[in-house]
C-alpha atoms as a PDB file:
ATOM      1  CA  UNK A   1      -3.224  14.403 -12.645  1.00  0.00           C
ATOM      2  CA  UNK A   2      -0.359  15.812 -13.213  1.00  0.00           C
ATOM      3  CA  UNK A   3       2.590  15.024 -15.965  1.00  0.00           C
ATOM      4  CA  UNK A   4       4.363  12.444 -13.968  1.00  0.00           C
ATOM      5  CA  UNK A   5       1.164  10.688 -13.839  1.00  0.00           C
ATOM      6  CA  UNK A   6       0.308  11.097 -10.004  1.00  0.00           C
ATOM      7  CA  UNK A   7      -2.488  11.974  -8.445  1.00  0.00           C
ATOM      8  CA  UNK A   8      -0.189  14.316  -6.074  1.00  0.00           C
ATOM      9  CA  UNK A   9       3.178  15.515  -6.952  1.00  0.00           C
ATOM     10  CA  UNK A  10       5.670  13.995  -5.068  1.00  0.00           C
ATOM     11  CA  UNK A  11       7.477  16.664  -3.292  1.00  0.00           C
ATOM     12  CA  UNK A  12      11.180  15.566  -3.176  1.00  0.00           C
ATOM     13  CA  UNK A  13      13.020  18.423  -1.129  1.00  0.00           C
ATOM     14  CA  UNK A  14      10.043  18.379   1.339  1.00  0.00           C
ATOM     15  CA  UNK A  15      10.536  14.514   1.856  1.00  0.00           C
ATOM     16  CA  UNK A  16      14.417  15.160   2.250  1.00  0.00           C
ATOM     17  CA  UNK A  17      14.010  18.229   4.453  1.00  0.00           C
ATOM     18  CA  UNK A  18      14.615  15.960   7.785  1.00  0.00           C
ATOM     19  CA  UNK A  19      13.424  13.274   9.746  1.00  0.00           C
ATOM     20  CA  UNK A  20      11.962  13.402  13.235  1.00  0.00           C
ATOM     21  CA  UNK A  21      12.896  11.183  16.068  1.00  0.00           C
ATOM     22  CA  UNK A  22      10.149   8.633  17.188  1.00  0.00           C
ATOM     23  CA  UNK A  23       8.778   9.917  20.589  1.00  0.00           C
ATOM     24  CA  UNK A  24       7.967   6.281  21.799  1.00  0.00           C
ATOM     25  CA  UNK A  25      10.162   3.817  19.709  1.00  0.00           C
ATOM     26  CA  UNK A  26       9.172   0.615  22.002  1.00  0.00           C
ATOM     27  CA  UNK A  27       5.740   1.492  21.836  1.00  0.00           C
ATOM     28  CA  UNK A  28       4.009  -1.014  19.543  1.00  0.00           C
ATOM     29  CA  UNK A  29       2.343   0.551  16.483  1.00  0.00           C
ATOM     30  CA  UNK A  30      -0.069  -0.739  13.828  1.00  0.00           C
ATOM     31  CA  UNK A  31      -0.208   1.426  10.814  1.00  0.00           C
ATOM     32  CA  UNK A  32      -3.689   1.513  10.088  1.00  0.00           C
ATOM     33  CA  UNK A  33      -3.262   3.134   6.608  1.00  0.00           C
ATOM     34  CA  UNK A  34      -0.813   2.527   4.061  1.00  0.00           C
ATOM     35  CA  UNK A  35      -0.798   2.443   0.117  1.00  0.00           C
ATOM     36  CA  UNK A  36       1.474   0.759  -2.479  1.00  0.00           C
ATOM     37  CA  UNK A  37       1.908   2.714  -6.316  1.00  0.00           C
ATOM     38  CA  UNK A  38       3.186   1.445  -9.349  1.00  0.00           C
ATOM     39  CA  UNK A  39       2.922   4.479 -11.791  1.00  0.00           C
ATOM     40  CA  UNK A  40       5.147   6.130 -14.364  1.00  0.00           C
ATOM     41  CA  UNK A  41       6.949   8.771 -12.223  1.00  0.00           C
ATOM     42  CA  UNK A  42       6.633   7.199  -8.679  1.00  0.00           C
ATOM     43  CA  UNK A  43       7.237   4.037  -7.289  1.00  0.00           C
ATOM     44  CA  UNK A  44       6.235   3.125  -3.447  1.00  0.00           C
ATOM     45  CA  UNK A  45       5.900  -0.734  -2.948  1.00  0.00           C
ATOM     46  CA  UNK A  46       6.833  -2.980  -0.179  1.00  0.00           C
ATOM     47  CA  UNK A  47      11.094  -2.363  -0.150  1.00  0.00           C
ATOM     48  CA  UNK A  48       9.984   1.633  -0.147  1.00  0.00           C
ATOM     49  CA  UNK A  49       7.675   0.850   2.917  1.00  0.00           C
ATOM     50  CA  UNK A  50       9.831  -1.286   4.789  1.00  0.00           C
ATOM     51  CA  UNK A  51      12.300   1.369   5.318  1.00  0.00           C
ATOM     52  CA  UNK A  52       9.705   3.847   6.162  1.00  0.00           C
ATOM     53  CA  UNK A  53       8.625   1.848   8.892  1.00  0.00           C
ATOM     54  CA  UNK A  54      11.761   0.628  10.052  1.00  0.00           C
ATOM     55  CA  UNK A  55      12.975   4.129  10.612  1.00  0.00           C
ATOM     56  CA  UNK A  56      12.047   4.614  13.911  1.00  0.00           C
ATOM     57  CA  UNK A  57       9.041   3.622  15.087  1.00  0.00           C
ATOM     58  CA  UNK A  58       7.836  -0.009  16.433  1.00  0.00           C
ATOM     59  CA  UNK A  59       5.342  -0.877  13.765  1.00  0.00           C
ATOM     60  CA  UNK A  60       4.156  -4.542  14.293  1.00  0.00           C
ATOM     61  CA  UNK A  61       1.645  -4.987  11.708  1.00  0.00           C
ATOM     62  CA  UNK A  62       0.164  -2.988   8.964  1.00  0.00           C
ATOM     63  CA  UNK A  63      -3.320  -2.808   6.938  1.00  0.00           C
ATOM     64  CA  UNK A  64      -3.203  -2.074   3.299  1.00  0.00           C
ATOM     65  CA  UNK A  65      -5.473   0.494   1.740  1.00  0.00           C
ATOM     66  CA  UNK A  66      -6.341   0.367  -2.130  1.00  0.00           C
ATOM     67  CA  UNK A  67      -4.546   2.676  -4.817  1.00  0.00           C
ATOM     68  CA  UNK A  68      -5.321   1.928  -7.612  1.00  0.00           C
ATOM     69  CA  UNK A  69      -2.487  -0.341  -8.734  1.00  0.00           C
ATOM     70  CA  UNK A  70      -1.222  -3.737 -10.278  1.00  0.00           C
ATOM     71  CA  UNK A  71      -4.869  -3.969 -11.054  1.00  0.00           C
ATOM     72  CA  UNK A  72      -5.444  -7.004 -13.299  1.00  0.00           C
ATOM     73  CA  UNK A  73      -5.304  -6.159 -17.072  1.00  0.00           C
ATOM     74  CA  UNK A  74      -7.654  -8.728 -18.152  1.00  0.00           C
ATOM     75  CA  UNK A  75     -11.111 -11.025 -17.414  1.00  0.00           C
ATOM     76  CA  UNK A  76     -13.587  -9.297 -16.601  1.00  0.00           C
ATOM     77  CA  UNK A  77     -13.790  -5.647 -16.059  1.00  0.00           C
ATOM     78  CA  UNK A  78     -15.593  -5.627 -12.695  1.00  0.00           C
ATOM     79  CA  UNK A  79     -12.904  -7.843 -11.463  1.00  0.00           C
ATOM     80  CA  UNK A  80      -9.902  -6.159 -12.427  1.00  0.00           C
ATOM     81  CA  UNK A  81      -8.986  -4.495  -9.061  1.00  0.00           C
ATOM     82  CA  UNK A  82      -8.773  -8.078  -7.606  1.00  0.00           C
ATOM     83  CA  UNK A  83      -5.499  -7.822  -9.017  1.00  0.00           C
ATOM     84  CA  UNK A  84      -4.329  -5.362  -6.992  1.00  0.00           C
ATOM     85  CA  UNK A  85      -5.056  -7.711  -3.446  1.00  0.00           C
ATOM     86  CA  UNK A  86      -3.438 -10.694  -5.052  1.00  0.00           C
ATOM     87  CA  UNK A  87      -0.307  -8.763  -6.029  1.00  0.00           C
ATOM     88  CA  UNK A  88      -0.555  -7.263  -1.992  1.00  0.00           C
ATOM     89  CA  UNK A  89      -0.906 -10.647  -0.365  1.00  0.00           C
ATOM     90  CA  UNK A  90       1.444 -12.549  -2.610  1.00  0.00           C
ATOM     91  CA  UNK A  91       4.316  -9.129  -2.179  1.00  0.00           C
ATOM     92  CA  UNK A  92       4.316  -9.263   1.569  1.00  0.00           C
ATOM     93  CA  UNK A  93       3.217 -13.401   2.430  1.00  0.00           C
ATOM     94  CA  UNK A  94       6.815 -13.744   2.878  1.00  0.00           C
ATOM     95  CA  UNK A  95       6.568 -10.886   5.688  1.00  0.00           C
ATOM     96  CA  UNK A  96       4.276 -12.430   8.067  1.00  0.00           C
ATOM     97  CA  UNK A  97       7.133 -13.982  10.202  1.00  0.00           C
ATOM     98  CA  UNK A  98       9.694 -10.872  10.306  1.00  0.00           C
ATOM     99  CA  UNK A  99       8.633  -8.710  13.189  1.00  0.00           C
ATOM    100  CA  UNK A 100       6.856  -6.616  11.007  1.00  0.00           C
ATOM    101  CA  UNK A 101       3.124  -8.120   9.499  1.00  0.00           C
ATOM    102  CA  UNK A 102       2.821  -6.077   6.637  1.00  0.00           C
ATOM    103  CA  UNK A 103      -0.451  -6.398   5.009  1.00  0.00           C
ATOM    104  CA  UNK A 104      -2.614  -7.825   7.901  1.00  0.00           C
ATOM    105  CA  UNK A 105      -5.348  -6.531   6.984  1.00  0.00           C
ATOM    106  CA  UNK A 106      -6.063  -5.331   3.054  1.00  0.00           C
ATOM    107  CA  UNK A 107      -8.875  -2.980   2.061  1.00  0.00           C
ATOM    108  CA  UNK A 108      -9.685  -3.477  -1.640  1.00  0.00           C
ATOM    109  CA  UNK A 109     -11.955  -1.822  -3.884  1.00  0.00           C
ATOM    110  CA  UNK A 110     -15.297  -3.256  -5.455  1.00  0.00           C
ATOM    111  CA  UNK A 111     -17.652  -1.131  -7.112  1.00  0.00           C
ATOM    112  CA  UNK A 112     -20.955  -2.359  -5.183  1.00  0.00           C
ATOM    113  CA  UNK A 113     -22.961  -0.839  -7.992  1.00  0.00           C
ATOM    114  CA  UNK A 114     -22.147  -3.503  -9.932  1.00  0.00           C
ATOM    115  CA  UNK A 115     -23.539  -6.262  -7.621  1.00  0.00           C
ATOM    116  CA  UNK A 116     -25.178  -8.666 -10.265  1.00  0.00           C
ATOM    117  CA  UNK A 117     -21.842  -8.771 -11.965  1.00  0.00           C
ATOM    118  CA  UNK A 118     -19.912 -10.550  -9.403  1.00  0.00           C
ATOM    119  CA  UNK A 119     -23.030 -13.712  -9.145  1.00  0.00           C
ATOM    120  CA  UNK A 120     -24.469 -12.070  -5.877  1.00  0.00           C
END
C-alpha cells in the first residue's frame, strides 16, 4: 500500500496522456468488470464511471466487481462487506432506465470460510 492509501498508485500523467477513439462506437458493449473506491487519495464512484463509459464506447449495461469499499462499519464482522452491495445497488438504482444499466450484475465478497457464521 502505498502513502495515498491505494493498493496501486494512480498514475495521473499516464491517465492524461490521450484518449483513443472507439473502433466500433454503435457496437453494444457490456463491461463485464468494473470497481468503485472510496479511499483517502482516490476517489472512483459512479459520476467518475459514467464519464468513462460515456466517452466513446456503447456500453449498455455493466457488472460490478468488489473493492473493498463503503463496507459496513458495524454488526457483525462477517457481514460487513454487505455494505459495500447495498451502497452499489442503492448508488446506481436510479440508473437502470438511462441507456446505460450500471450495476446489472454485482459480485460481492463473502468469506466462505466462515459458513456457520452467516446461519448456513
Amino acid at each position: 500500500m502505498n502513502s495515498s492509501g491505494n493498493y496501486l498508485p494512480v498514475r495521473e500523467a499516464w491517465l492524461e496522456s490521450g484518449a483513443e477513439a472507439a473502433l466500433e462506437p454503435d457496437l453494444p458493449i457490456v463491461d463485464a468488470h468494473h470497481h468503485f473506491y472510496d479511499r483517502k487519495g482516490w476517489t472512483y464512484l459512479l459520476d467518475e464511471y459514467l464519464e468513462d463509459a460515456r466517452s466513446g464506447h456503447n456500453i449498455t449495461a455493466s457488472v460490478y466487481m468488489q473493492a473493498l469499499t463503503r463496507y459496513r462499519r458495524s454488526g457483525p464482522e462477517e457481514f460487513w462487506p454487505v455494505g459495500e452491495v447495498e451502497y452499489v445497488a442503492e448508488a446506481t438504482a436510479h440508473m437502470q432506465n438511462t441507456g446505460i444499466q450500471v450495476a446489472k450484475g454485482i459480485v460481492g465478497y463473502v468469506d466462505l470460510r466462515r459458513g456457520a457464521a452467516f446461519g448456513t
